[in-house]
N, C-alpha and C. Protein backbone atom coordinates (compact mmCIF):
# COMPACT_ATOMS: atom_id res chain seq x y z
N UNK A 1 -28.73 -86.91 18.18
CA UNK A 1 -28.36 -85.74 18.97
C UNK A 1 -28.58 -84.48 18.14
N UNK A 2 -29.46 -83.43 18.69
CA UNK A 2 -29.31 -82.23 18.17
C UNK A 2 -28.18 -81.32 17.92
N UNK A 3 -27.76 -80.55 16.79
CA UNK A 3 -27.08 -80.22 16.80
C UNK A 3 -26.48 -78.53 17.44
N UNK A 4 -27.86 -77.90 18.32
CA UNK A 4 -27.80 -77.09 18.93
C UNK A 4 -28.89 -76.97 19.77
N UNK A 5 -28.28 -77.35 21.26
CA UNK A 5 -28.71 -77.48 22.72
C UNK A 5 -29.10 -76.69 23.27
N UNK A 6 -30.05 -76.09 23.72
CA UNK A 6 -30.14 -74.40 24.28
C UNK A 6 -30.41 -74.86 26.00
N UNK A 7 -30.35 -73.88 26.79
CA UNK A 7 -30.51 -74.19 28.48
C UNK A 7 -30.72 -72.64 28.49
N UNK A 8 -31.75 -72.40 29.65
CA UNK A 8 -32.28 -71.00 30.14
C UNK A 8 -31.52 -70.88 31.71
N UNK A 9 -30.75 -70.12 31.99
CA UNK A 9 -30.09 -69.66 33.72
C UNK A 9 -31.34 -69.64 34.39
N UNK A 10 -31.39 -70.51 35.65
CA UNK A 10 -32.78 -70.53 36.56
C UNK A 10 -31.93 -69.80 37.88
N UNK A 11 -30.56 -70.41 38.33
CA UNK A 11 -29.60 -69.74 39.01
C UNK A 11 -28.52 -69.47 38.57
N UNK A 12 -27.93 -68.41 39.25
CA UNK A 12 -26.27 -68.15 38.96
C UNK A 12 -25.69 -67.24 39.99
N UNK A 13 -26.48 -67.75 41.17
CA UNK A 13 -25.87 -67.47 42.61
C UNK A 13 -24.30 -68.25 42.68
N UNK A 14 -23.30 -67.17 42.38
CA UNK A 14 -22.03 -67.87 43.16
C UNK A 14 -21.10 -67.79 41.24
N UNK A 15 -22.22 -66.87 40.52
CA UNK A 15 -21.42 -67.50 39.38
C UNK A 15 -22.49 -65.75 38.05
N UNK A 16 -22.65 -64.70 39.03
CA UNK A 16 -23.40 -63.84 39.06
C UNK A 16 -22.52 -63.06 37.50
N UNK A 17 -20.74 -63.26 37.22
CA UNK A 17 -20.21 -62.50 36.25
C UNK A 17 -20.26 -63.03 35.31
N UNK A 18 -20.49 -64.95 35.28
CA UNK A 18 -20.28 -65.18 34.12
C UNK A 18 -22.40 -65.34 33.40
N UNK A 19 -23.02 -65.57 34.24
CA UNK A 19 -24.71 -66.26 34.13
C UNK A 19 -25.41 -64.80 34.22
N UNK A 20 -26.55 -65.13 33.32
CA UNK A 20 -27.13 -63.95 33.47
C UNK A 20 -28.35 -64.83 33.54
N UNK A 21 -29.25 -64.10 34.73
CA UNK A 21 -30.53 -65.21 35.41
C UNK A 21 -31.52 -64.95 33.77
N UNK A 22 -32.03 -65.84 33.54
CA UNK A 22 -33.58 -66.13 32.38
C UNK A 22 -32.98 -66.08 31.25
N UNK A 23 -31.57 -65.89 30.83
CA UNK A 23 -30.64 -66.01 29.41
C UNK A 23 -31.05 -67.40 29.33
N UNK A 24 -30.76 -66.85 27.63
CA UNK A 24 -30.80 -68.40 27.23
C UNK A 24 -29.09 -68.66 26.76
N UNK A 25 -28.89 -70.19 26.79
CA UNK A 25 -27.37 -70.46 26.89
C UNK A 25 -27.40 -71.56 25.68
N UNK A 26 -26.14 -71.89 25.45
CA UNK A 26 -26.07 -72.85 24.20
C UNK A 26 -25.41 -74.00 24.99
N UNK A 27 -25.91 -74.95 25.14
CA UNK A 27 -24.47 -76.09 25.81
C UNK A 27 -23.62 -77.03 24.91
N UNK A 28 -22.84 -77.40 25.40
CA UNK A 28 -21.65 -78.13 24.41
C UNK A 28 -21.73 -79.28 25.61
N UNK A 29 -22.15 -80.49 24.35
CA UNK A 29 -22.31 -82.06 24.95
C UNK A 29 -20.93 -82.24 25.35
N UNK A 30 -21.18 -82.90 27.07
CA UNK A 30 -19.84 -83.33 27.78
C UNK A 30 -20.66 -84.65 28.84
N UNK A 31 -20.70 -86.00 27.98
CA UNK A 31 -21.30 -86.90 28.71
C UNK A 31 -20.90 -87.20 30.26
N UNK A 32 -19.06 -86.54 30.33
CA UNK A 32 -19.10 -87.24 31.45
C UNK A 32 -19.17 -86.21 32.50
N UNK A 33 -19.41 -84.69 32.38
CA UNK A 33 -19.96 -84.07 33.35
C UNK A 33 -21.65 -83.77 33.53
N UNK A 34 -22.14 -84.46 32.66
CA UNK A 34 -23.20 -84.64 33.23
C UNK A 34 -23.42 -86.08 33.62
N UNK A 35 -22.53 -86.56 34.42
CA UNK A 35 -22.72 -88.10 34.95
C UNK A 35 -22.36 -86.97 36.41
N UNK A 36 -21.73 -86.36 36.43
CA UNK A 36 -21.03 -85.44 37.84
C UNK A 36 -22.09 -84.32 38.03
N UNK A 37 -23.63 -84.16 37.31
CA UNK A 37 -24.00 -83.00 37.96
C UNK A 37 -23.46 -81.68 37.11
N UNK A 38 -23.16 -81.65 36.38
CA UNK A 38 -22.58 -80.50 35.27
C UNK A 38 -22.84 -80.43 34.34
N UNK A 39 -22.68 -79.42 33.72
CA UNK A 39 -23.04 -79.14 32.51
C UNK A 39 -22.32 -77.67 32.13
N UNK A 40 -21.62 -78.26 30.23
CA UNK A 40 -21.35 -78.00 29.59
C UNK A 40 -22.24 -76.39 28.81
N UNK A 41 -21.34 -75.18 29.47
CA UNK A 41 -22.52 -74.10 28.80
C UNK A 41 -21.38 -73.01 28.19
N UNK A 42 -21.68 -72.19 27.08
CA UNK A 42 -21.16 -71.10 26.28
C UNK A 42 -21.75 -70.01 27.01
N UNK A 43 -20.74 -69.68 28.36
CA UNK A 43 -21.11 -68.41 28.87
C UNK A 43 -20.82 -66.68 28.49
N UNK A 44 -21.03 -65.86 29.16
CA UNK A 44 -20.59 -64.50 28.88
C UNK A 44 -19.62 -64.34 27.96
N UNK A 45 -18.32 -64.83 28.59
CA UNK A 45 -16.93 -64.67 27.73
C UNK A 45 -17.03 -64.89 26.73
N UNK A 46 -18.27 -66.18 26.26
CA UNK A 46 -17.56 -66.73 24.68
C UNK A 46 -16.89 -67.88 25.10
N UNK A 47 -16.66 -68.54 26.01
CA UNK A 47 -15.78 -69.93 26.02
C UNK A 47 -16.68 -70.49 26.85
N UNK A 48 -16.73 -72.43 26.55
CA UNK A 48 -17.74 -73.13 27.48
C UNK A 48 -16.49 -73.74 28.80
N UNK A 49 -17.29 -73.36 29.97
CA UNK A 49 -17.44 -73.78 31.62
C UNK A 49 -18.40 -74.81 31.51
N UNK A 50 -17.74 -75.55 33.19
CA UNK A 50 -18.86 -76.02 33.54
C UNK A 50 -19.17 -75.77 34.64
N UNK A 51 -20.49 -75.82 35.04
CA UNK A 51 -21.61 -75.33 35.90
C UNK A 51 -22.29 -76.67 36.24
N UNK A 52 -23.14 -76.29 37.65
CA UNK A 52 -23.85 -77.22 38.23
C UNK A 52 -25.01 -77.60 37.56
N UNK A 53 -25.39 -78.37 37.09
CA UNK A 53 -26.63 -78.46 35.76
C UNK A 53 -28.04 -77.56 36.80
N UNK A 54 -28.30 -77.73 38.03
CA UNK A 54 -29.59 -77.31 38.46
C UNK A 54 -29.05 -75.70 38.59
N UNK A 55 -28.40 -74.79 37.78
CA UNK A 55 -28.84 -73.82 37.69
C UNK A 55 -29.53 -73.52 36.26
N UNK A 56 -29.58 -74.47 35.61
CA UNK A 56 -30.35 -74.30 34.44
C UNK A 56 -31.73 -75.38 34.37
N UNK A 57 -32.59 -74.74 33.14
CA UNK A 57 -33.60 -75.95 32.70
C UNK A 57 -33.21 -75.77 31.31
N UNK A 58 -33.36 -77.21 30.70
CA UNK A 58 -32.83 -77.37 29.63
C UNK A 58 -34.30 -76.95 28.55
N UNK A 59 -34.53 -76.57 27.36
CA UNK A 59 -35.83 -75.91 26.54
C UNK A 59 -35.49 -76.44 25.36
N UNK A 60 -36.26 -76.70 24.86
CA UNK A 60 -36.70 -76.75 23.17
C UNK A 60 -37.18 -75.65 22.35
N UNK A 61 -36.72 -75.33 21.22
CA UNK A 61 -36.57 -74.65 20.62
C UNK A 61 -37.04 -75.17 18.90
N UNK A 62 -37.99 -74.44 18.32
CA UNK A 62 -38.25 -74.56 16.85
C UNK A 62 -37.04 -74.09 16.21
N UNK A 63 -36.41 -75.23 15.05
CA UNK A 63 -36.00 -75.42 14.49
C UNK A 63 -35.52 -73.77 13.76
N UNK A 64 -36.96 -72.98 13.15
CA UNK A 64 -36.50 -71.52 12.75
C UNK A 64 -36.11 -70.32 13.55
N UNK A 65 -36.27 -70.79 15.51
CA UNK A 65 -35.56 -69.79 15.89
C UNK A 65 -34.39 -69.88 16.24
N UNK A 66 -33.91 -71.57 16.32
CA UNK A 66 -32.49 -71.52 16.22
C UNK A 66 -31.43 -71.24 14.94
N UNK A 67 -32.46 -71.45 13.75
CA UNK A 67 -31.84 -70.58 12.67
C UNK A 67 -31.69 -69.27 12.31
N UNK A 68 -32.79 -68.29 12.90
CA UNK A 68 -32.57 -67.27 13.32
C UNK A 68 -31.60 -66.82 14.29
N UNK A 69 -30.81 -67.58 15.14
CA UNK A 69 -30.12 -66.57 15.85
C UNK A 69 -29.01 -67.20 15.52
N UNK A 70 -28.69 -68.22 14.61
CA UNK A 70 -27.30 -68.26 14.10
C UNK A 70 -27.17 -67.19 12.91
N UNK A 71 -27.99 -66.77 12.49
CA UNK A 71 -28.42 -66.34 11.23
C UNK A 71 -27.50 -64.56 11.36
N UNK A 72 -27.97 -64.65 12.47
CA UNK A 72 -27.51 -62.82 13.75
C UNK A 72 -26.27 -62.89 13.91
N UNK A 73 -25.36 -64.22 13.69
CA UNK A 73 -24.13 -64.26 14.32
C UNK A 73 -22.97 -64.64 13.33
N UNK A 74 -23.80 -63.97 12.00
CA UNK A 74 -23.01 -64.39 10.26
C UNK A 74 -22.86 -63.23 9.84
C-alpha cells in the first residue's frame, strides 16, 4: 500500500463547500467504505469525510511530486 493516495474531484454536486471540482485530494484508506461506494478524502476543512467514490478518479502521482507538496506543508 502506498503511503500517500491522491484522488482528483470529477463531482461535488451536493457537496459544492466542502469539494472543489479538478482539486486534487489526499484519501485516507477505509476498506470498509469502499466496499459501500465511499471513499475516504482530506477535504477543505482539514478533516477526512466520506464521499461517494464516483465523484472522484483516483491518479498516480511521481514519487517527487508527492514529495514536493509535503515538502510545502513543513
Amino acid at each position: 500500500m502506498k503511503a500517500h493516495e491522491f484522488v482528483v474531484c470529477v463531482d461535488n454536486h451536493g457537496y459544492e463547500v466542502s469539494l472543489e471540482m479538478r482539486k486534487l485530494y489526499e484519501i485516507v484508506t477505509d476498506v470498509d467504505a469502499e466496499k459501500h461506494g465511499q471513499i475516504r478524502v482530506i477535504d477543505e476543512s482539514g478533516e477526512h469525510y466520506l464521499y461517494p467514490a464516483t465523484a472522484f478518479n483516483r491518479i498516480s502521482l511521481p514519487d517527487s511530486i508527492i514529495d514536493r507538496i509535503f515538502m510545502a506543508h513543513t
